[in-house]
C-alpha atoms as a PDB file:
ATOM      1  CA  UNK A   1      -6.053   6.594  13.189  1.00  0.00           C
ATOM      2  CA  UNK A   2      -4.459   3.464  14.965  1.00  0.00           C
ATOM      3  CA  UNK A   3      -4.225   2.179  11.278  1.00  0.00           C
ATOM      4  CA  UNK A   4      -2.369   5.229  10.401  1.00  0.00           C
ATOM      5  CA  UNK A   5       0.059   4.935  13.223  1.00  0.00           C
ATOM      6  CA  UNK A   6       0.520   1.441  12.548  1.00  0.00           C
ATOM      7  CA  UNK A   7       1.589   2.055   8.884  1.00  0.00           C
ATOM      8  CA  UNK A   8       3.904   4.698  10.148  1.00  0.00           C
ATOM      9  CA  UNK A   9       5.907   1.948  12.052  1.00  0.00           C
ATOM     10  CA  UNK A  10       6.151  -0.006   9.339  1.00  0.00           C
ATOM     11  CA  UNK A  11       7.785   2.232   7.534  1.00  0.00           C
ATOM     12  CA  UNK A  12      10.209   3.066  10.571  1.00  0.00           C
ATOM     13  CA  UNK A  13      10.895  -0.447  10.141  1.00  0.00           C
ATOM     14  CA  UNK A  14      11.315  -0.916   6.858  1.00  0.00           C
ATOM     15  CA  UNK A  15      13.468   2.414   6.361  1.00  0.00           C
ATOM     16  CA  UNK A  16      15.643   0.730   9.298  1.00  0.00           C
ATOM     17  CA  UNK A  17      16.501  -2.620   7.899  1.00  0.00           C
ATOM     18  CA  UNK A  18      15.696  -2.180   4.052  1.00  0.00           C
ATOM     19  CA  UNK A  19      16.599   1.508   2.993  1.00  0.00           C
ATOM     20  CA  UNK A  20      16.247   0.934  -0.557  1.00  0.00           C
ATOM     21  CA  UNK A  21      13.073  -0.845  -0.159  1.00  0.00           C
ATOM     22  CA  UNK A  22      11.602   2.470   1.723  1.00  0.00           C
ATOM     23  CA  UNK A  23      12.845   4.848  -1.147  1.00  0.00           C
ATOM     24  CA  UNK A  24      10.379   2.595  -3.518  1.00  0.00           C
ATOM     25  CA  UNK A  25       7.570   2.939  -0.652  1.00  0.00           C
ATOM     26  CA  UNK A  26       8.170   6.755  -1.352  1.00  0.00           C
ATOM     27  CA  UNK A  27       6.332   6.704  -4.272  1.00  0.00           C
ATOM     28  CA  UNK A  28       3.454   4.319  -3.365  1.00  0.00           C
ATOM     29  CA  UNK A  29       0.637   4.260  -0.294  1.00  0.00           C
ATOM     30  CA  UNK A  30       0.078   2.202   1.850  1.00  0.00           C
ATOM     31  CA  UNK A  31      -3.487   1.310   3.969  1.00  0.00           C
ATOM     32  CA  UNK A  32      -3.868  -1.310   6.277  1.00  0.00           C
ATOM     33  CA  UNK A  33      -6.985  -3.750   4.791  1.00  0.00           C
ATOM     34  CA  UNK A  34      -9.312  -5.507   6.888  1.00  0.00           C
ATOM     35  CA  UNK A  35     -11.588  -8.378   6.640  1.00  0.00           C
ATOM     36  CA  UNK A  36     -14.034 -10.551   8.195  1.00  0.00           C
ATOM     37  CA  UNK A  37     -15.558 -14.378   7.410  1.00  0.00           C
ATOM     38  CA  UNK A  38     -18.540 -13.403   9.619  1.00  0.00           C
ATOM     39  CA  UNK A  39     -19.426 -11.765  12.471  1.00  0.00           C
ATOM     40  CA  UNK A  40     -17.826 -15.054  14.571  1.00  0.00           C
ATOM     41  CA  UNK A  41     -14.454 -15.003  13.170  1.00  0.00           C
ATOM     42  CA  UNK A  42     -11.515 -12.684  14.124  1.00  0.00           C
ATOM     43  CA  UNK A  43     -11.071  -9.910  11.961  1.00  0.00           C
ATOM     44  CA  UNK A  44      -8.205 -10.293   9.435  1.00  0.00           C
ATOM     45  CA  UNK A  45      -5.588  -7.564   8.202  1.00  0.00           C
ATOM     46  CA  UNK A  46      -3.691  -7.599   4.955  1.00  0.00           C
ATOM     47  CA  UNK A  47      -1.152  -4.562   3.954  1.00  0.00           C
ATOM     48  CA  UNK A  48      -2.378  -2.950   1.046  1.00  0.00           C
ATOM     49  CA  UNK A  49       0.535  -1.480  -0.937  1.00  0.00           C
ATOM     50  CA  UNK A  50      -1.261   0.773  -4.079  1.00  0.00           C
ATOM     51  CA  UNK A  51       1.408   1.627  -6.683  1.00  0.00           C
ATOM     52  CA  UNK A  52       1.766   3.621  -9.729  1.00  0.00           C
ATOM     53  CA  UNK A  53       1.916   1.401 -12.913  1.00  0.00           C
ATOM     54  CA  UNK A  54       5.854   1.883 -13.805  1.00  0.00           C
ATOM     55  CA  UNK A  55       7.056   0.606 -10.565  1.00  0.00           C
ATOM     56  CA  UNK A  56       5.781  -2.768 -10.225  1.00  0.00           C
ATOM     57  CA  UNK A  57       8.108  -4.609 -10.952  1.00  0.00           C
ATOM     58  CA  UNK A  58      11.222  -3.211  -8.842  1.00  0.00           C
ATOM     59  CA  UNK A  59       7.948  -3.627  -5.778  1.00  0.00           C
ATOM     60  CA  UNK A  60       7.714  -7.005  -6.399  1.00  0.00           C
ATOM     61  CA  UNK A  61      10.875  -8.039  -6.193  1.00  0.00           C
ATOM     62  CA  UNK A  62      10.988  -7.260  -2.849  1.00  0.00           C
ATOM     63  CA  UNK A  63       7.842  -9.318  -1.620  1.00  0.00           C
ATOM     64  CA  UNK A  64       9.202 -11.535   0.732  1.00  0.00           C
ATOM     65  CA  UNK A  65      10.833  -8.886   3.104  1.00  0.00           C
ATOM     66  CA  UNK A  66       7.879  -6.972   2.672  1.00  0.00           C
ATOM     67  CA  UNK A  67       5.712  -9.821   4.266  1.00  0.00           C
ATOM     68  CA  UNK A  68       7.957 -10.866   6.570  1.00  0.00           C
ATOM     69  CA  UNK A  69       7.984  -7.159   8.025  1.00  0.00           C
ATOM     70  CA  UNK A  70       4.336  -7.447   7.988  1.00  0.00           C
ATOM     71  CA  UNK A  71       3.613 -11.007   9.407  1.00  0.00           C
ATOM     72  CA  UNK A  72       5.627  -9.838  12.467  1.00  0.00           C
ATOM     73  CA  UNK A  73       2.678  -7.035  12.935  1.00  0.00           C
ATOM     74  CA  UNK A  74       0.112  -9.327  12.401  1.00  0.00           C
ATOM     75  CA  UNK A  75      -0.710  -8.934   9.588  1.00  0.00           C
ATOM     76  CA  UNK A  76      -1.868 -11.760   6.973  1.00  0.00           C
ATOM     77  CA  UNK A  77      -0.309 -11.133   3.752  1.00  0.00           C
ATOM     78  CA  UNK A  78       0.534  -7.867   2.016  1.00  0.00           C
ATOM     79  CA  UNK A  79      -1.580  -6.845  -1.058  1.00  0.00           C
ATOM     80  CA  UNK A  80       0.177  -5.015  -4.364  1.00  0.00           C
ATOM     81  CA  UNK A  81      -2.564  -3.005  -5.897  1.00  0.00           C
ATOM     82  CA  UNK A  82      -1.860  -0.708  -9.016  1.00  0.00           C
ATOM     83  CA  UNK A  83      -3.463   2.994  -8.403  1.00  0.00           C
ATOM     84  CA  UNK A  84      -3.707   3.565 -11.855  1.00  0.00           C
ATOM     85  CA  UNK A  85      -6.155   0.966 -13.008  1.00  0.00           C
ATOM     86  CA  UNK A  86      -8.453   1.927 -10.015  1.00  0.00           C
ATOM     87  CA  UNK A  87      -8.317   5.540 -11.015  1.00  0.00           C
ATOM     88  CA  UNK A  88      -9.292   5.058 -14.634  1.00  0.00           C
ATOM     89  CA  UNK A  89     -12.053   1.976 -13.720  1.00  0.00           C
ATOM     90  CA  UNK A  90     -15.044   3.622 -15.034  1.00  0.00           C
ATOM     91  CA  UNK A  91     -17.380   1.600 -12.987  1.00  0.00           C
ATOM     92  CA  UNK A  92     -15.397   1.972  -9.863  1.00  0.00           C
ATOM     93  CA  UNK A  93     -17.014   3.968  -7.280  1.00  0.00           C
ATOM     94  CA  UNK A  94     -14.406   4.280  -4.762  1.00  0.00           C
ATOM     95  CA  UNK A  95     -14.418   8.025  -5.619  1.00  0.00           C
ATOM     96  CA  UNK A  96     -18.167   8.633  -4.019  1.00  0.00           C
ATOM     97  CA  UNK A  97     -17.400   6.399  -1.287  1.00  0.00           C
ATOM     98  CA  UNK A  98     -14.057   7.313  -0.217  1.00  0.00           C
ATOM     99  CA  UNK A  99     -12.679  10.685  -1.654  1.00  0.00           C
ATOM    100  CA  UNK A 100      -9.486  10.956   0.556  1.00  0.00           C
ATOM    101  CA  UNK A 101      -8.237   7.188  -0.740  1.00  0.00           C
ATOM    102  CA  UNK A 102      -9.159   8.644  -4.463  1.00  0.00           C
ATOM    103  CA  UNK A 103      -7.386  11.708  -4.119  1.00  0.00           C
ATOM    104  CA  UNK A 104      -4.411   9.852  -2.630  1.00  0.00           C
ATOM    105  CA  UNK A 105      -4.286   7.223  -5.332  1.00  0.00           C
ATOM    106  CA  UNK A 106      -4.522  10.061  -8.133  1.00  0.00           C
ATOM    107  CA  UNK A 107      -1.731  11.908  -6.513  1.00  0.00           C
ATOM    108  CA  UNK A 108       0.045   8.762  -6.654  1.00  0.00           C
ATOM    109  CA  UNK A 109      -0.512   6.973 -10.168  1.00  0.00           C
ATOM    110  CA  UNK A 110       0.568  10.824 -11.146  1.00  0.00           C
ATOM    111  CA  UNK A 111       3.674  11.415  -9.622  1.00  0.00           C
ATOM    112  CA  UNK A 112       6.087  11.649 -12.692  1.00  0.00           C
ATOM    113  CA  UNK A 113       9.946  11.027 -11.866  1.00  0.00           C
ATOM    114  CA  UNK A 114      12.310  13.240 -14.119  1.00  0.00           C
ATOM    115  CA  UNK A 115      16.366  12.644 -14.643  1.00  0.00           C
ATOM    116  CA  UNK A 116      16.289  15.792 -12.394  1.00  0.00           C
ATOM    117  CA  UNK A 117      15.499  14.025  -8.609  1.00  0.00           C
END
């Protein structure tokens, strides 16, 4: 939930200082990742941003705001991650273990844009 919250203001963020940057976020999700060397260390947090295949590349070019946005929460590094390959990954299992993230990845590696919006 704090996670969730936290992601929220990022957005705010973003959509404040980069509006064209937040229009791409539209059509991707976003989950704060975290990690740990061992049970010693600090935990560490990376932004992961999953996206659907065709928008990569307008994503990327944006990186280095991106990160900049994101070291100023704390966070290590921000993560681009294409839905699509994870949904079609016959040996993932992500799926079993985490339905909600599946569904949410589906519903974004489907999203089709038309001349229409």
């Amino acid at each position: 939930m704090i996670s969730e919250k936290l992601v929220q203001e990022y957005r705010t963020i973003v959509n404040d200082n980069y509006p064209y940057i937040n229009s791409l976020l539209n059509d991707c999700y976003l989950k704060i990742i975290d990690g740990c060397l061992n049970r010693m260390s600090p935990p560490y947090y990376y932004l992961g941003i999953y996206y659907a295949g065709r928008n990569n590349k307008e994503i990327t070019l944006y990186q280095h705001e991106l990160k900049k946005i994101a070291n100023n929460f704390g966070m290590i590094d921000i993560v681009f991650i294409n839905a699509k390959r994870i949904i079609r990954d016959p040996l993932s299992s992500l799926k079993q273990q985490n339905p909600r993230l599946w569904l949410e990845l589906y519903w974004i590696s489907s999203k089709v844009k038309t001349s229409l919006d």
